[in-house]
PDB file of N, CA and C in Angstrom:
ATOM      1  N   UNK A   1      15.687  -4.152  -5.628  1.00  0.00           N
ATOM      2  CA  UNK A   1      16.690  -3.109  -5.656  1.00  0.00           C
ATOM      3  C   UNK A   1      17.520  -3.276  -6.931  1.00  0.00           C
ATOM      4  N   UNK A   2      17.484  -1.950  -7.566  1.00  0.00           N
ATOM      5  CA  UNK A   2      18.547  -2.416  -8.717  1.00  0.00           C
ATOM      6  C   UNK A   2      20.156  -2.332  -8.853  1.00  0.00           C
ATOM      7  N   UNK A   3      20.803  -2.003  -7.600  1.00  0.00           N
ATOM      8  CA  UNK A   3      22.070  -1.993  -7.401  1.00  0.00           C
ATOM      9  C   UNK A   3      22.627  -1.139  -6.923  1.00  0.00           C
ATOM     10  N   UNK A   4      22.056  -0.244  -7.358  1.00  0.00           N
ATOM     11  CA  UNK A   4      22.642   1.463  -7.056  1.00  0.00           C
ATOM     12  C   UNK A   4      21.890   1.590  -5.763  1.00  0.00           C
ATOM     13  N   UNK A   5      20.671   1.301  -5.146  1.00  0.00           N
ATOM     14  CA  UNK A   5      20.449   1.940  -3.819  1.00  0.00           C
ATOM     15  C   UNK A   5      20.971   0.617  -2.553  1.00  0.00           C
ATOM     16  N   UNK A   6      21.253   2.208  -1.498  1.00  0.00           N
ATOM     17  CA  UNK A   6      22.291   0.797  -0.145  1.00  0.00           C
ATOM     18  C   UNK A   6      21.321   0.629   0.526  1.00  0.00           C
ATOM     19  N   UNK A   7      20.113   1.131   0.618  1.00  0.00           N
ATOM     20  CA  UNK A   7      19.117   0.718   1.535  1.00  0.00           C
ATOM     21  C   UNK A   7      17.556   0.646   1.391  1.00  0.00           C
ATOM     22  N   UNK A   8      16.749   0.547   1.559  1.00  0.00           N
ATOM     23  CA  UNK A   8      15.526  -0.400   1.384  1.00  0.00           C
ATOM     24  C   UNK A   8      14.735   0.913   1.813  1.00  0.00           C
ATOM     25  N   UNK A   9      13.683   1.471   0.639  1.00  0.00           N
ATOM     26  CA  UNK A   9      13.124   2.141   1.079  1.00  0.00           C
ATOM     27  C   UNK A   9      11.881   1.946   2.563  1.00  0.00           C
ATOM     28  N   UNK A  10      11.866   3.553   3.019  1.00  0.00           N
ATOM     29  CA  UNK A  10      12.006   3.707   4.485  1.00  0.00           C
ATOM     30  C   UNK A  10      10.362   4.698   4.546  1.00  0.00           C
ATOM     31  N   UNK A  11       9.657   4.589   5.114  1.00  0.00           N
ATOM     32  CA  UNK A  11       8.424   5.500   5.937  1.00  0.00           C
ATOM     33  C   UNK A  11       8.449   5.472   7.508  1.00  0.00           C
ATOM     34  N   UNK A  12       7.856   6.544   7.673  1.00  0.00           N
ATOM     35  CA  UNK A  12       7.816   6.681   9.086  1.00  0.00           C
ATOM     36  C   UNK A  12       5.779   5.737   9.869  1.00  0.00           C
ATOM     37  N   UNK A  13       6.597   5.182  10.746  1.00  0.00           N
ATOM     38  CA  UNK A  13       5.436   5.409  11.668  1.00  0.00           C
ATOM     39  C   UNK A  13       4.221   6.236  12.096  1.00  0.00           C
ATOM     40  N   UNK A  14       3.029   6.116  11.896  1.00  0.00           N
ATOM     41  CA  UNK A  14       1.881   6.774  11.786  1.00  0.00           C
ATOM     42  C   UNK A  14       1.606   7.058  13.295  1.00  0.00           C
ATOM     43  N   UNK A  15       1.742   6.109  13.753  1.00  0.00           N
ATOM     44  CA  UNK A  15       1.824   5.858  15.952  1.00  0.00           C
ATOM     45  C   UNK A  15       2.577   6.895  16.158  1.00  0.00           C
ATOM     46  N   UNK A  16       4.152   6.208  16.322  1.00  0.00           N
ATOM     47  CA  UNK A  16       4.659   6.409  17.400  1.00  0.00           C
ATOM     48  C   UNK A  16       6.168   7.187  16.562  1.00  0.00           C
ATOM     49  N   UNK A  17       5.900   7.420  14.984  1.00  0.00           N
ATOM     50  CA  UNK A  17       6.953   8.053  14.429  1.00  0.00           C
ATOM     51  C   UNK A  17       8.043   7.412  14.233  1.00  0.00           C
ATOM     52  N   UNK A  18       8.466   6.391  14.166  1.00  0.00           N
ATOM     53  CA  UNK A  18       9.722   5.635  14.125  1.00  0.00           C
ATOM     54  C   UNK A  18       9.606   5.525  12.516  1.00  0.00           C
ATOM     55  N   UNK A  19      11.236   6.479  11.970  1.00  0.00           N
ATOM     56  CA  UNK A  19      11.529   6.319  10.945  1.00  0.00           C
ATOM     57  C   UNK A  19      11.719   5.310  10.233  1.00  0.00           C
ATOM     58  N   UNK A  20      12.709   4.446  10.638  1.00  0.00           N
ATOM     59  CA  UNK A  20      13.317   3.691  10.384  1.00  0.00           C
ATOM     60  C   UNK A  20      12.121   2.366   9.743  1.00  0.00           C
ATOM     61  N   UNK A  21      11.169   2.271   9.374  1.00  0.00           N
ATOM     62  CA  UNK A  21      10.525   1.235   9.344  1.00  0.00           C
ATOM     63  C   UNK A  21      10.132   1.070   7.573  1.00  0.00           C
ATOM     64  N   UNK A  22      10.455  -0.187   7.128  1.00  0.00           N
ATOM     65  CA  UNK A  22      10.764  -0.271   5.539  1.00  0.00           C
ATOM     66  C   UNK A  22       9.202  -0.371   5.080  1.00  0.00           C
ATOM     67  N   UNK A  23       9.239   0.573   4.130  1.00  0.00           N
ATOM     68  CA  UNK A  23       7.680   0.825   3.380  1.00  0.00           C
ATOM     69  C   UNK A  23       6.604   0.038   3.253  1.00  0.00           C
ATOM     70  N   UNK A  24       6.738  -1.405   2.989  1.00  0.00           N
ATOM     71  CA  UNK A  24       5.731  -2.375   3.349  1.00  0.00           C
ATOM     72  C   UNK A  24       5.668  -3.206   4.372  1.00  0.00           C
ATOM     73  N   UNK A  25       6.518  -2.689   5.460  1.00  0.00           N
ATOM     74  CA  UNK A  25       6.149  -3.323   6.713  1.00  0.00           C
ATOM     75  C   UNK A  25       4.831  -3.130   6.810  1.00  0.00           C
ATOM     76  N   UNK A  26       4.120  -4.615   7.292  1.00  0.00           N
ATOM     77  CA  UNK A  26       2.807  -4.469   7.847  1.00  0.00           C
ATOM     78  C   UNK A  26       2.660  -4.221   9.844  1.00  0.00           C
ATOM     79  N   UNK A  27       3.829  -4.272  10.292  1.00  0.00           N
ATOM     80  CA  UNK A  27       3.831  -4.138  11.605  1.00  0.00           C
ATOM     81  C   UNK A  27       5.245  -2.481  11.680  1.00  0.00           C
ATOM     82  N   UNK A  28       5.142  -2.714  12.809  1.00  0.00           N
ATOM     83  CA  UNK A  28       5.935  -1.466  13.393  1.00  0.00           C
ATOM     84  C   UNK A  28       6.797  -2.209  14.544  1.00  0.00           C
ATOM     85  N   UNK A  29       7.715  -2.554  14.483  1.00  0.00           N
ATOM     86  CA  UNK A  29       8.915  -2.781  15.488  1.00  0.00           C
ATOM     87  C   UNK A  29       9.158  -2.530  16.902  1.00  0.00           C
ATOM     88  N   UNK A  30       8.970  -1.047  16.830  1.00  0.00           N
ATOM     89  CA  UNK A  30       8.979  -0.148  18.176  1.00  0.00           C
ATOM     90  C   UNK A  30       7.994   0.096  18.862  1.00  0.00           C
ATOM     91  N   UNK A  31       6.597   0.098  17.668  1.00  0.00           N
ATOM     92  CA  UNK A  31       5.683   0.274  19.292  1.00  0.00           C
ATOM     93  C   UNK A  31       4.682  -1.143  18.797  1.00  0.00           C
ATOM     94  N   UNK A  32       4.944  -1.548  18.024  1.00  0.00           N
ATOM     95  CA  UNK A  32       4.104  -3.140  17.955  1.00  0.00           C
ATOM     96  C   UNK A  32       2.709  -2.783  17.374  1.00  0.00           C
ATOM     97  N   UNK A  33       2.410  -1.742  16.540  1.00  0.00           N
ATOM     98  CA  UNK A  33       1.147  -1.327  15.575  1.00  0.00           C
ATOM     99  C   UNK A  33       1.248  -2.477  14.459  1.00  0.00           C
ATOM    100  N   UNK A  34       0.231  -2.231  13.989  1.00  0.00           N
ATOM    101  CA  UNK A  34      -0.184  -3.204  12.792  1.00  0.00           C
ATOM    102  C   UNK A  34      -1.314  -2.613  11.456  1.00  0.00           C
ATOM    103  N   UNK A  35      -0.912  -2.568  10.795  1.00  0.00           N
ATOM    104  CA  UNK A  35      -1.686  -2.319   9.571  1.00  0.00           C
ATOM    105  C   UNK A  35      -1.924  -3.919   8.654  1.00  0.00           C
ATOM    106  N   UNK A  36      -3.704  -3.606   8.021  1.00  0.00           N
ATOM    107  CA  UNK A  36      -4.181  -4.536   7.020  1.00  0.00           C
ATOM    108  C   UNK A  36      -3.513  -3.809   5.979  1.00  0.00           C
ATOM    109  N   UNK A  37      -3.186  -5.281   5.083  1.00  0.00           N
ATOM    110  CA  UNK A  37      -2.572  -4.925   4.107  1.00  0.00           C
ATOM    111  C   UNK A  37      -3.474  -4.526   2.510  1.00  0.00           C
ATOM    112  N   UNK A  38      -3.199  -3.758   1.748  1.00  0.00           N
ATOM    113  CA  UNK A  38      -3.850  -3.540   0.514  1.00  0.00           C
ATOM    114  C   UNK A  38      -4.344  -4.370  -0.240  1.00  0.00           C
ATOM    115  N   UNK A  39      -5.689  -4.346  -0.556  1.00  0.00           N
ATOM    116  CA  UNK A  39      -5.998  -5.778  -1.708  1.00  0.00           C
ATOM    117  C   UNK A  39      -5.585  -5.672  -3.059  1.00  0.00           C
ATOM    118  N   UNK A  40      -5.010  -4.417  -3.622  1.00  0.00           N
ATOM    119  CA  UNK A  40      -4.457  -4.760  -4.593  1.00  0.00           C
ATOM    120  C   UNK A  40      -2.639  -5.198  -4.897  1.00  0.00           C
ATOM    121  N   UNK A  41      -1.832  -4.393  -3.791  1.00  0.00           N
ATOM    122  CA  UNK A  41      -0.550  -4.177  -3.595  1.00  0.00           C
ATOM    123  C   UNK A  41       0.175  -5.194  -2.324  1.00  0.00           C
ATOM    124  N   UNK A  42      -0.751  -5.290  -1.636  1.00  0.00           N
ATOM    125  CA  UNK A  42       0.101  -5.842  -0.284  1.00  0.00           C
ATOM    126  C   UNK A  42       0.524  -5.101   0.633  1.00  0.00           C
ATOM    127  N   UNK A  43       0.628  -3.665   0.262  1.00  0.00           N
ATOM    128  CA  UNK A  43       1.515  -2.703   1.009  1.00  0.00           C
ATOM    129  C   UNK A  43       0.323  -2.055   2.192  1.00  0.00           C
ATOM    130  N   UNK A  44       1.441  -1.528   3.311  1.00  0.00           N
ATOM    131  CA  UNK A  44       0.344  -1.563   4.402  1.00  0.00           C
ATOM    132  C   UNK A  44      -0.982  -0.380   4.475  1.00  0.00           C
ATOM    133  N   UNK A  45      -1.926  -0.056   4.493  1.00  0.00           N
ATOM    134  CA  UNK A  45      -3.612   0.586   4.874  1.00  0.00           C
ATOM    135  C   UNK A  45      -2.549   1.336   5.715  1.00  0.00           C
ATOM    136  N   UNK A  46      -2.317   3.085   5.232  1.00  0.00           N
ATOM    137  CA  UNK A  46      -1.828   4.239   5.745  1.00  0.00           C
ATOM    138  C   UNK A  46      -2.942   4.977   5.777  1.00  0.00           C
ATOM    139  N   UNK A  47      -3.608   5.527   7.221  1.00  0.00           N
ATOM    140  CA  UNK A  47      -5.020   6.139   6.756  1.00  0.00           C
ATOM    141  C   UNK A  47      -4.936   7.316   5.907  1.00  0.00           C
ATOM    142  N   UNK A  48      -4.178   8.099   5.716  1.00  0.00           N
ATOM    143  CA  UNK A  48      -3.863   8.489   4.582  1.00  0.00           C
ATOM    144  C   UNK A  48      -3.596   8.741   3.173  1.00  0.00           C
ATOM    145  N   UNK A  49      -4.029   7.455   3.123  1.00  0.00           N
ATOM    146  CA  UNK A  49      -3.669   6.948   1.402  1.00  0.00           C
ATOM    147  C   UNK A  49      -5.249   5.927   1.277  1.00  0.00           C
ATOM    148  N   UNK A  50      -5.898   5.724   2.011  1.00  0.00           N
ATOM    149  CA  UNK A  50      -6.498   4.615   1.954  1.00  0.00           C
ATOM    150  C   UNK A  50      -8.073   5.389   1.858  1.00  0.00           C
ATOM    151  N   UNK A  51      -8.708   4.080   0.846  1.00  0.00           N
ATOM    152  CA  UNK A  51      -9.864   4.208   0.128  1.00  0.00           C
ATOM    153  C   UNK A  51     -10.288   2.536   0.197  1.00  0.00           C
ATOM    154  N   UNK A  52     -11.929   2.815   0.860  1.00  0.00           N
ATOM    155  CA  UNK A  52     -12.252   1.231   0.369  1.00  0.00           C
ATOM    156  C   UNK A  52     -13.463   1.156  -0.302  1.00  0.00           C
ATOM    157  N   UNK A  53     -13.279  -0.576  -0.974  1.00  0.00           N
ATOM    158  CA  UNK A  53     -14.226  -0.674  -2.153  1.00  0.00           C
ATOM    159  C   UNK A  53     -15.599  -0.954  -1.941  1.00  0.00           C
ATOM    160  N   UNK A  54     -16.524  -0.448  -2.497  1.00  0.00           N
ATOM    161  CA  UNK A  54     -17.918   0.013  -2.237  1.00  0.00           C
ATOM    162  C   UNK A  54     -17.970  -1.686  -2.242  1.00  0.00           C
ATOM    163  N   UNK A  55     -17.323  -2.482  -3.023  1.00  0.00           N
ATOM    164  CA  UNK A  55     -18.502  -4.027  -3.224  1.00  0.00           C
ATOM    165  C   UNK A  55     -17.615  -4.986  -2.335  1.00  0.00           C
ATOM    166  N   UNK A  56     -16.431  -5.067  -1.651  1.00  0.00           N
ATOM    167  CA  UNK A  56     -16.102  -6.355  -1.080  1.00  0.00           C
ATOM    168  C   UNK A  56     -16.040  -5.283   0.544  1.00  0.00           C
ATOM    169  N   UNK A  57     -15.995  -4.067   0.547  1.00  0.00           N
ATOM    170  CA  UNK A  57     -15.780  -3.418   1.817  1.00  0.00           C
ATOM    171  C   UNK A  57     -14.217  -3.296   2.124  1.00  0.00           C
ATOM    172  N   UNK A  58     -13.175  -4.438   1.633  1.00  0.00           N
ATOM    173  CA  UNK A  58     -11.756  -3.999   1.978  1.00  0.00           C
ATOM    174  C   UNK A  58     -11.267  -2.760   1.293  1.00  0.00           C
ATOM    175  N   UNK A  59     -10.044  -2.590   2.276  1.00  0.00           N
ATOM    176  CA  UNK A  59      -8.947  -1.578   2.042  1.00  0.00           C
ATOM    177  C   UNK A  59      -8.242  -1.452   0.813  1.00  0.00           C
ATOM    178  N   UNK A  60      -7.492  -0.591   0.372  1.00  0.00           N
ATOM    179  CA  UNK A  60      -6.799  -0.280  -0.812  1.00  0.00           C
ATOM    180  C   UNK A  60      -6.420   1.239  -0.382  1.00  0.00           C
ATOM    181  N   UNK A  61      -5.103   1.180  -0.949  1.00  0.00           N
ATOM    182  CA  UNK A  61      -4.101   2.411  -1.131  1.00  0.00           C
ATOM    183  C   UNK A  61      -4.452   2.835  -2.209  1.00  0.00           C
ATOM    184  N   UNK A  62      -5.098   4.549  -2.253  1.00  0.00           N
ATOM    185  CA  UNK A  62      -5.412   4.744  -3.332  1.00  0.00           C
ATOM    186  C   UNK A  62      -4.884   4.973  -4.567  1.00  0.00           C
ATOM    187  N   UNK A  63      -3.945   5.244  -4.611  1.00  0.00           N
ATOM    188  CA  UNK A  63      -3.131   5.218  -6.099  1.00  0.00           C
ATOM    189  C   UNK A  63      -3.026   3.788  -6.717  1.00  0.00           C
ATOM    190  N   UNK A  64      -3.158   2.740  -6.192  1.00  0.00           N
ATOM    191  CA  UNK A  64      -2.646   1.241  -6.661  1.00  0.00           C
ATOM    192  C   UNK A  64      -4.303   0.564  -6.562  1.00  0.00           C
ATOM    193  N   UNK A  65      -5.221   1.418  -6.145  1.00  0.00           N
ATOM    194  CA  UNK A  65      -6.513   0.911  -6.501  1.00  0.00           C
ATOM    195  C   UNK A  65      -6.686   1.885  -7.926  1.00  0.00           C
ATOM    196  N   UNK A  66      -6.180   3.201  -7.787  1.00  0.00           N
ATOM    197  CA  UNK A  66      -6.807   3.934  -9.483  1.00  0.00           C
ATOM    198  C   UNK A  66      -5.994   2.756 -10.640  1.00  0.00           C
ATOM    199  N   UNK A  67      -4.571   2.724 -10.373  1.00  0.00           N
ATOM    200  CA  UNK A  67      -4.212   1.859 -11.345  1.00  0.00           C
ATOM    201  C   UNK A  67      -4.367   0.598 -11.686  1.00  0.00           C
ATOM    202  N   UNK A  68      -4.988  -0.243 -10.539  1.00  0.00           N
ATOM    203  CA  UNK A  68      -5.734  -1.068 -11.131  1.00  0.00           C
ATOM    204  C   UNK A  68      -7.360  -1.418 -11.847  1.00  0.00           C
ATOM    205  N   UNK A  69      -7.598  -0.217 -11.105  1.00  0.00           N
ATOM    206  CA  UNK A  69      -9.299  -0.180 -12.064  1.00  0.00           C
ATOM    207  C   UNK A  69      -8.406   0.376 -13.673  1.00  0.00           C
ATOM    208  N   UNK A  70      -7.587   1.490 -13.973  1.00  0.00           N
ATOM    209  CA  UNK A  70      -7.617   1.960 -14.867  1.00  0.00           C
ATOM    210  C   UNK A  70      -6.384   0.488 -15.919  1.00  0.00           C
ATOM    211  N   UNK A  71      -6.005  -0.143 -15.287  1.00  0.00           N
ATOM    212  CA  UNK A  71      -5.413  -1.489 -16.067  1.00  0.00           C
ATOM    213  C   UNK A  71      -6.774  -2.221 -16.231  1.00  0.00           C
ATOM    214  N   UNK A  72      -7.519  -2.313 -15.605  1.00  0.00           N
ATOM    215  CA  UNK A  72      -8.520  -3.715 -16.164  1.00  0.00           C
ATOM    216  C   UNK A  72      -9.789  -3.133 -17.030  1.00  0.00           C
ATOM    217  N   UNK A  73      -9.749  -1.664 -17.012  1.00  0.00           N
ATOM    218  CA  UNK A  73     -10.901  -1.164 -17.956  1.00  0.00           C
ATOM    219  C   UNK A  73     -10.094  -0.809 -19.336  1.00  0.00           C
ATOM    220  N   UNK A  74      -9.135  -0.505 -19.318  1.00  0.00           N
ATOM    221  CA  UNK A  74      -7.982  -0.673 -20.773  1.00  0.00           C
ATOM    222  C   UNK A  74      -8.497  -2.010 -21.255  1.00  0.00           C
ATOM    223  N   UNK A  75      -8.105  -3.212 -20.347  1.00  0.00           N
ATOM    224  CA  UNK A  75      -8.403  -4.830 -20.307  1.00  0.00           C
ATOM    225  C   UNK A  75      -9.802  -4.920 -21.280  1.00  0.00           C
ATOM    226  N   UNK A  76     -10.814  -4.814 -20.532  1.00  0.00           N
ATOM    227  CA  UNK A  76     -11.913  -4.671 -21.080  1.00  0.00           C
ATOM    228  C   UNK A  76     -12.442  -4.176 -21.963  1.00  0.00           C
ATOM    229  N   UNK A  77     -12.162  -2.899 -22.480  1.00  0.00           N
ATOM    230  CA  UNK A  77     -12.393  -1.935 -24.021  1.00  0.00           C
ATOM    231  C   UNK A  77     -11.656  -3.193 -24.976  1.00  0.00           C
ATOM    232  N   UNK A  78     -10.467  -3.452 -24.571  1.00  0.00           N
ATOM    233  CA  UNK A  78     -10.027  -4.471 -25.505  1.00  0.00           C
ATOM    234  C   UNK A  78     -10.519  -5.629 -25.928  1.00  0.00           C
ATOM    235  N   UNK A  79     -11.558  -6.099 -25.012  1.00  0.00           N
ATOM    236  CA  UNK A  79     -11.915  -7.285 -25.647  1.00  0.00           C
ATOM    237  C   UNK A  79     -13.560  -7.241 -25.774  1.00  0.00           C
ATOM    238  N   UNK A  80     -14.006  -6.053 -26.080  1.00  0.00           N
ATOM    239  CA  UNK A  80     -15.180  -5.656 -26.303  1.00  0.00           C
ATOM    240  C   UNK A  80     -15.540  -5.607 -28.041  1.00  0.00           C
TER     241      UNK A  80
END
């Protein structure tokens, strides 16, 4: 947090809708759900967001899987 915000960003529950639950919770409070967490981010497998990788089979949130393929192929042109 950089100072200016009073509270910890917030998503809702995919279950049972409970707002209140902070964005990388991997569990849910109120009704006791559980999400695997992202192999690139940590942050929790929203079936919504989620894409998995053809070669290890795990999960990934897809925006933080594009940016990491598109960081390590930058990586690579570079040392080609």
């Amino acid at each position: 947090m950089d100072g200016s915000e009073k509270t910890l960003p917030c998503r809702t529950c995919e279950f049972c809708q409970y707002q209140g639950l902070y964005e990388a919770s991997l569990s849910c409070p109120q009704c006791n759900s559980s999400w695997e967490p992202c192999i690139v981010s940590g942050y929790p497998l929203v079936k919504s967001q989620m894409i998995q990788c053809n070669v290890c089979k795990m999960g990934a949130i897809r925006d933080h899987w594009n940016d990491y393929i598109d960081a390590f192929q930058k990586i690579g042109r570079a040392h080609v």
